[in-house]
N, C-alpha and C. Protein backbone atom coordinates (compact mmCIF):
# COMPACT_ATOMS: atom_id res chain seq x y z
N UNK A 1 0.83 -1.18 0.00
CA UNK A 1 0.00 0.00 0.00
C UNK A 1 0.88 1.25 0.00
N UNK A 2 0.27 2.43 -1.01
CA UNK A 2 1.50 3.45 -1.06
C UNK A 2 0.92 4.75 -0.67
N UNK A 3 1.64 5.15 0.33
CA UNK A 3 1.26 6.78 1.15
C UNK A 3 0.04 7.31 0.10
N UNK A 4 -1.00 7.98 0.31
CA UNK A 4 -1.78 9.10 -0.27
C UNK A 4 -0.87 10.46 -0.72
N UNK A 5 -1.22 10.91 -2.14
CA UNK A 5 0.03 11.96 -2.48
C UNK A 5 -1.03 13.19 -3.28
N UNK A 6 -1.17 14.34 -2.79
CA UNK A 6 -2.08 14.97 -3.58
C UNK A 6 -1.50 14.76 -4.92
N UNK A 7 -2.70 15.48 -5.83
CA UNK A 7 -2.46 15.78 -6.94
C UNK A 7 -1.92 17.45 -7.33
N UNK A 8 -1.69 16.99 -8.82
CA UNK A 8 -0.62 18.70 -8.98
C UNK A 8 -1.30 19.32 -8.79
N UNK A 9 -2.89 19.58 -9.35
CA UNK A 9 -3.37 20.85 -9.02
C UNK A 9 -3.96 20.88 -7.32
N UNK A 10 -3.71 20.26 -6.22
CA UNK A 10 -4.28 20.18 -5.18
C UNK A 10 -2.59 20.72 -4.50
N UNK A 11 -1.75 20.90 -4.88
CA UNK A 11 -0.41 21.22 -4.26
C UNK A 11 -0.99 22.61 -4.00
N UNK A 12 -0.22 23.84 -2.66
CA UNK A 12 -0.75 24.55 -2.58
C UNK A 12 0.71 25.68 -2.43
N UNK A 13 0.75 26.78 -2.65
CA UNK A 13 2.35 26.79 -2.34
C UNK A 13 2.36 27.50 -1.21
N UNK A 14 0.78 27.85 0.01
CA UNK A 14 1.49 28.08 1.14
C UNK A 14 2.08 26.17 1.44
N UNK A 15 1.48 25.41 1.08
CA UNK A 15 1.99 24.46 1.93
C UNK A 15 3.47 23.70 1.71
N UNK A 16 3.61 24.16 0.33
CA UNK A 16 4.95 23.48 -0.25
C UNK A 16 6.03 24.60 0.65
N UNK A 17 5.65 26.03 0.67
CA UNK A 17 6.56 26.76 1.59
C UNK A 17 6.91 26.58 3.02
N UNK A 18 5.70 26.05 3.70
CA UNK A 18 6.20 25.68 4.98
C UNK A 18 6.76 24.48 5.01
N UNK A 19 6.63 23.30 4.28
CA UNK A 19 7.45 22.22 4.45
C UNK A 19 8.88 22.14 3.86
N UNK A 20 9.01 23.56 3.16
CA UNK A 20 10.59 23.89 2.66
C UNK A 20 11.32 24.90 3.74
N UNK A 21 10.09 25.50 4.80
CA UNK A 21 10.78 26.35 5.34
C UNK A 21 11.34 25.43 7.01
N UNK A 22 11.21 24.42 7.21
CA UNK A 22 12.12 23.86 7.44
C UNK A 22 13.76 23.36 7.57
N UNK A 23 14.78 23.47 8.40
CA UNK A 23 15.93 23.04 7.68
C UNK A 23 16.08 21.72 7.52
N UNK A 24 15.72 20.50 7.89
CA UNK A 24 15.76 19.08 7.86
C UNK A 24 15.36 19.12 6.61
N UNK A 25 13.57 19.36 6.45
CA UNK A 25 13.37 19.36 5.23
C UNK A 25 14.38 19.50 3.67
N UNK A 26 14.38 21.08 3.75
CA UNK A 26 14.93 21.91 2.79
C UNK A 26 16.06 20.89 2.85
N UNK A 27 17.07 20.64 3.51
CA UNK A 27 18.41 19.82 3.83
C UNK A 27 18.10 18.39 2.85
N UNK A 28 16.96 17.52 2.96
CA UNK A 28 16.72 16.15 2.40
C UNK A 28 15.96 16.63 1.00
N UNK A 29 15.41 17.45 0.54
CA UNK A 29 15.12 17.96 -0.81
C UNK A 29 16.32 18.38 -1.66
N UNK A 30 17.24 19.64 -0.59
CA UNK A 30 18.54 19.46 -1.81
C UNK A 30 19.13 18.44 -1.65
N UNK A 31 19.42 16.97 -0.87
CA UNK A 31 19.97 15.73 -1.24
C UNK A 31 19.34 15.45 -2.40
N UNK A 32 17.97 14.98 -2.33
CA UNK A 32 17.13 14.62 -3.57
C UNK A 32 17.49 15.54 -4.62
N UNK A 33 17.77 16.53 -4.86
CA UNK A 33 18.13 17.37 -6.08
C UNK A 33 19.29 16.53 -6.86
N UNK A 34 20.10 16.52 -5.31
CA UNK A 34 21.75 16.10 -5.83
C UNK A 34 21.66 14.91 -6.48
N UNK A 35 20.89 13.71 -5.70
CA UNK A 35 20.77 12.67 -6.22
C UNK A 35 20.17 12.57 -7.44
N UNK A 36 19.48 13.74 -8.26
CA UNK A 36 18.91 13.05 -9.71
C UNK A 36 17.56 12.70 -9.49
N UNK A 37 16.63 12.27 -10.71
CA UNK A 37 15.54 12.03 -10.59
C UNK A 37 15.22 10.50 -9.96
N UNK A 38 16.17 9.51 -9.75
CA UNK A 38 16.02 8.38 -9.13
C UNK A 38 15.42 8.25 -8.03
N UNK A 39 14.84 7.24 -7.50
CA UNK A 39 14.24 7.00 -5.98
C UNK A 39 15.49 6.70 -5.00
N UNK A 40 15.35 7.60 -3.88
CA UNK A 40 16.07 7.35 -3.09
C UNK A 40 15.77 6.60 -1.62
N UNK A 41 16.19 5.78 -1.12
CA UNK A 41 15.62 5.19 0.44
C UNK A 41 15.68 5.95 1.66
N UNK A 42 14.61 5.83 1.90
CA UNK A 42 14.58 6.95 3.45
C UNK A 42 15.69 7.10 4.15
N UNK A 43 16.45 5.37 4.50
CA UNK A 43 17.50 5.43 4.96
C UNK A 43 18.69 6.02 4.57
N UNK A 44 18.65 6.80 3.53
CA UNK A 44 19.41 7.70 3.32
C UNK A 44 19.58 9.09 3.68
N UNK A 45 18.44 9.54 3.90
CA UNK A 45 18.35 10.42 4.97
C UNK A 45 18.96 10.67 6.25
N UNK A 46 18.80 9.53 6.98
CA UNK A 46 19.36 9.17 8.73
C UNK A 46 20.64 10.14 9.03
N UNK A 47 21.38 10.98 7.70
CA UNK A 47 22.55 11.60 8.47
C UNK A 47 21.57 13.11 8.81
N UNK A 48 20.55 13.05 9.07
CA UNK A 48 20.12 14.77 8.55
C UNK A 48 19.14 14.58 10.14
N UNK A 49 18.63 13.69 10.55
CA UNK A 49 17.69 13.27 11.78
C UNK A 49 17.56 12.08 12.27
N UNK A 50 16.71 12.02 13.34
CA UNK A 50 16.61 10.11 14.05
C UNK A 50 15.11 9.73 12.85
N UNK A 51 15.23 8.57 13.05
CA UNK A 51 14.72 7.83 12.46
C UNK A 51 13.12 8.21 12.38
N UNK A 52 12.83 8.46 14.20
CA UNK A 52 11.16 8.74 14.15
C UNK A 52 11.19 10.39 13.82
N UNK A 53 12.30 11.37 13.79
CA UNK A 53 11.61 12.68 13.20
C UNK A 53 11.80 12.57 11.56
N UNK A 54 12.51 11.63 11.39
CA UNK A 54 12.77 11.60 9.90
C UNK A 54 11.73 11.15 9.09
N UNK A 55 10.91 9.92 9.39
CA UNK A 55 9.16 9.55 9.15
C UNK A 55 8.12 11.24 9.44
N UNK A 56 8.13 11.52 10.21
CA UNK A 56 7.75 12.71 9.76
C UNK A 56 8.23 13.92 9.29
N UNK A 57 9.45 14.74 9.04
CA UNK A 57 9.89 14.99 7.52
C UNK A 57 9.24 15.01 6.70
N UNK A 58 9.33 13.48 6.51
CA UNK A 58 8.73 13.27 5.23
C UNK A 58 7.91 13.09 4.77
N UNK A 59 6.90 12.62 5.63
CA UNK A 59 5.18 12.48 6.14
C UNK A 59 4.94 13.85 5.58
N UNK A 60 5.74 15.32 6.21
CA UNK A 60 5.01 16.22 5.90
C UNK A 60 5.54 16.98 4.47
N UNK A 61 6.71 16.03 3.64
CA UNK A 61 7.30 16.74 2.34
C UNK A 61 6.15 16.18 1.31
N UNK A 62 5.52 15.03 1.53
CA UNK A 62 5.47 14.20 0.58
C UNK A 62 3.58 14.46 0.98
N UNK A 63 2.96 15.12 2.08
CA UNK A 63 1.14 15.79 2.08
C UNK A 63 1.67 17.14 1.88
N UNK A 64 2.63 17.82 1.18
CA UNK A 64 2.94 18.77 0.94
C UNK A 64 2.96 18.88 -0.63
N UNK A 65 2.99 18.20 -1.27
CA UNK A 65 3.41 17.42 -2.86
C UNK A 65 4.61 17.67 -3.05
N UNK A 66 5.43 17.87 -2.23
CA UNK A 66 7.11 18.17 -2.51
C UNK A 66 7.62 16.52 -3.24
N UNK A 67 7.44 16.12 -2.53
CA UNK A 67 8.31 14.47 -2.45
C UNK A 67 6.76 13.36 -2.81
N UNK A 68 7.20 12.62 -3.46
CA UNK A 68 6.73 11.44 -3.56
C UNK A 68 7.10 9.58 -3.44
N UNK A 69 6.67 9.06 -2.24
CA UNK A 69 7.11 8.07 -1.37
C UNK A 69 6.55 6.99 -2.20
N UNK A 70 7.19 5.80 -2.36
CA UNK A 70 6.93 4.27 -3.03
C UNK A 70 6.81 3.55 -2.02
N UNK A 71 6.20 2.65 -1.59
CA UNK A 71 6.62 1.49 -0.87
C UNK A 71 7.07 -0.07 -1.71
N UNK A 72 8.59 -0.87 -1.49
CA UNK A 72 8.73 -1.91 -1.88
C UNK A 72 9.10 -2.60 -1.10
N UNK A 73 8.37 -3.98 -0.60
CA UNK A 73 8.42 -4.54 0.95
C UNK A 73 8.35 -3.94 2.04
N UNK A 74 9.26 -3.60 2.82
CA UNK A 74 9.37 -3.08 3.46
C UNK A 74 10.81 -1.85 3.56
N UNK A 75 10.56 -1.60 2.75
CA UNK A 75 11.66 -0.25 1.91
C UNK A 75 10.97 0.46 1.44
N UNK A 76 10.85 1.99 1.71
CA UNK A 76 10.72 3.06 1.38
C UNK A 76 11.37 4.05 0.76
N UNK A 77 10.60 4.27 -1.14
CA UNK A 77 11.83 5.02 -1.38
C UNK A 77 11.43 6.71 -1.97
N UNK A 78 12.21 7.36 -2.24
CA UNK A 78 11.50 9.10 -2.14
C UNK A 78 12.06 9.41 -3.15
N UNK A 79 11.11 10.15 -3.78
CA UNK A 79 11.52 10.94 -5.28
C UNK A 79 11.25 12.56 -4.99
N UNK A 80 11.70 13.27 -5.35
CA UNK A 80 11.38 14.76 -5.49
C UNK A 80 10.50 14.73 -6.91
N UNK A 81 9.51 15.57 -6.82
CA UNK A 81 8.46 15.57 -7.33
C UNK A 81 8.37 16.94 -8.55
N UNK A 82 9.58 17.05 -8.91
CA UNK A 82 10.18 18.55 -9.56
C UNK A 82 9.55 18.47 -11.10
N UNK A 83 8.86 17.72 -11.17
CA UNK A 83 8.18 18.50 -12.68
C UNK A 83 6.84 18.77 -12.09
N UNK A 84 6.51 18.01 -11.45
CA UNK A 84 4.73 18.44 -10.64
C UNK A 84 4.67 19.99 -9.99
N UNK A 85 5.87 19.95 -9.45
CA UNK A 85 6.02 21.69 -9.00
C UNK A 85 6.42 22.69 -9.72
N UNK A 86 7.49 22.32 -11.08
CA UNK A 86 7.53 22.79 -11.71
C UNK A 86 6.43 23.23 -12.73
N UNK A 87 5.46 22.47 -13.06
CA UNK A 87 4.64 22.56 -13.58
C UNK A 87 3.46 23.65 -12.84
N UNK A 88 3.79 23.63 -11.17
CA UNK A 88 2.34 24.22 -10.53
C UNK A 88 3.24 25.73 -10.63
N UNK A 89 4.31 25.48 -9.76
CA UNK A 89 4.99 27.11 -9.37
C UNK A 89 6.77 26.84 -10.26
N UNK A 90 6.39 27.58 -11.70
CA UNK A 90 7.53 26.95 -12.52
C UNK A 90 8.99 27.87 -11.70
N UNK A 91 10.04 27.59 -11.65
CA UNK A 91 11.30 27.53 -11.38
C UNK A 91 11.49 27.95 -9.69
N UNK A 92 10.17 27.87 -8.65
CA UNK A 92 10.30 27.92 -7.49
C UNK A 92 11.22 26.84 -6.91
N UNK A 93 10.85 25.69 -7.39
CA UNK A 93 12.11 24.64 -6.64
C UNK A 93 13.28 24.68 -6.93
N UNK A 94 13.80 25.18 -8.05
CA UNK A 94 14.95 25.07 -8.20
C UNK A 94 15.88 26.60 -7.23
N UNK A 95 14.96 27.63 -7.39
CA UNK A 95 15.05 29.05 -6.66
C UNK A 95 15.67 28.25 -5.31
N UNK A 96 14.80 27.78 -4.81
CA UNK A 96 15.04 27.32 -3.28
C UNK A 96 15.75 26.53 -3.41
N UNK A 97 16.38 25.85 -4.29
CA UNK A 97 17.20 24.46 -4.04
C UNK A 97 18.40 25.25 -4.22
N UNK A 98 18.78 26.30 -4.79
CA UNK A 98 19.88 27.00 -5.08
C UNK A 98 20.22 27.87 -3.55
N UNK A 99 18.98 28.59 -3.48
CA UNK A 99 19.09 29.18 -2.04
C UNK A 99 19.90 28.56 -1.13
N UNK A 100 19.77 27.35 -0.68
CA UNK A 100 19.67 26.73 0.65
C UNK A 100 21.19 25.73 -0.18
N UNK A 101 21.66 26.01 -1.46
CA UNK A 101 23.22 25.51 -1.75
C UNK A 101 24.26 26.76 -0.95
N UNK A 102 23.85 27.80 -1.50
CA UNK A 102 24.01 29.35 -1.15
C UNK A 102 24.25 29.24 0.27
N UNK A 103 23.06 28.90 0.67
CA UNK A 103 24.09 29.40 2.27
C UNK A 103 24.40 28.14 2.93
N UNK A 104 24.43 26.86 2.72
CA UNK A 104 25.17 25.89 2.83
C UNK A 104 26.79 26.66 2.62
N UNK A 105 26.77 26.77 1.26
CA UNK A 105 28.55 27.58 1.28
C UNK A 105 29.11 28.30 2.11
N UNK A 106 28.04 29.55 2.38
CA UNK A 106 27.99 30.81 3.58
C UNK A 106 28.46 29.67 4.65
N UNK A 107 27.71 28.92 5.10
CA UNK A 107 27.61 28.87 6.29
C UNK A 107 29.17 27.84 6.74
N UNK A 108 29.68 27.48 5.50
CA UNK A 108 30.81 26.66 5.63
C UNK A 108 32.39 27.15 5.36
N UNK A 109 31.90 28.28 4.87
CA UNK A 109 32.86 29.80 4.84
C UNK A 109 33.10 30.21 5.99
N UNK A 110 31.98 30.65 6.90
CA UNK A 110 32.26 31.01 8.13
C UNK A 110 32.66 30.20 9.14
N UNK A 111 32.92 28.55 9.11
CA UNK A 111 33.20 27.78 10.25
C UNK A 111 34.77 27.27 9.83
């Protein structure tokens, strides 16, 4: 059985904004950028949070229409959902995925 995922036109972009305005979030979306359009396993996540805030994360990227979750057995795997958003709010994800590279740098400049 596979998570409930709105549809594109039911995406809303207050809601895609608060689940980007997050840093965990925003943090596991630009992984998913990096990684390409492939499915990635939750457990790939685990360097960014624990396990039970990381289920919700993503609980709330993926009723957000950011991310879209598969289930295979018992493996869970996550896609970024970048033509569905692109399509609703065109070049907002990438805006923010650049943003949050941006001060990733900043912030690794200053330490």
């Amino acid at each position: 059985m596979n998570p409930q995922h709105p549809d594109v036109d039911q995406i809303s972009l207050s809601n895609v904004l608060a689940a980007l305005g997050d840093p965990t979030r925003l943090a596991i979306v630009a992984e998913l950028a990096r990684k390409g359009d492939g499915p990635v396993s939750c457990s790939h996540f685990l360097m960014f949070t624990s396990k039970t805030n990381l289920s919700y994360h993503l609980a709330k990227l993926r009723e957000a229409g950011v991310t879209r979750t598969e289930v295979s057995g018992t493996s869970r795997f996550t896609t970024l959902r970048r033509a569905d958003l692109d399509q609703r709010f065109p070049d907002l994800l990438a805006s923010v995925i650049t943003g949050a590279s941006t001060a990733d740098e900043s912030e690794a400049q200053t330490t």
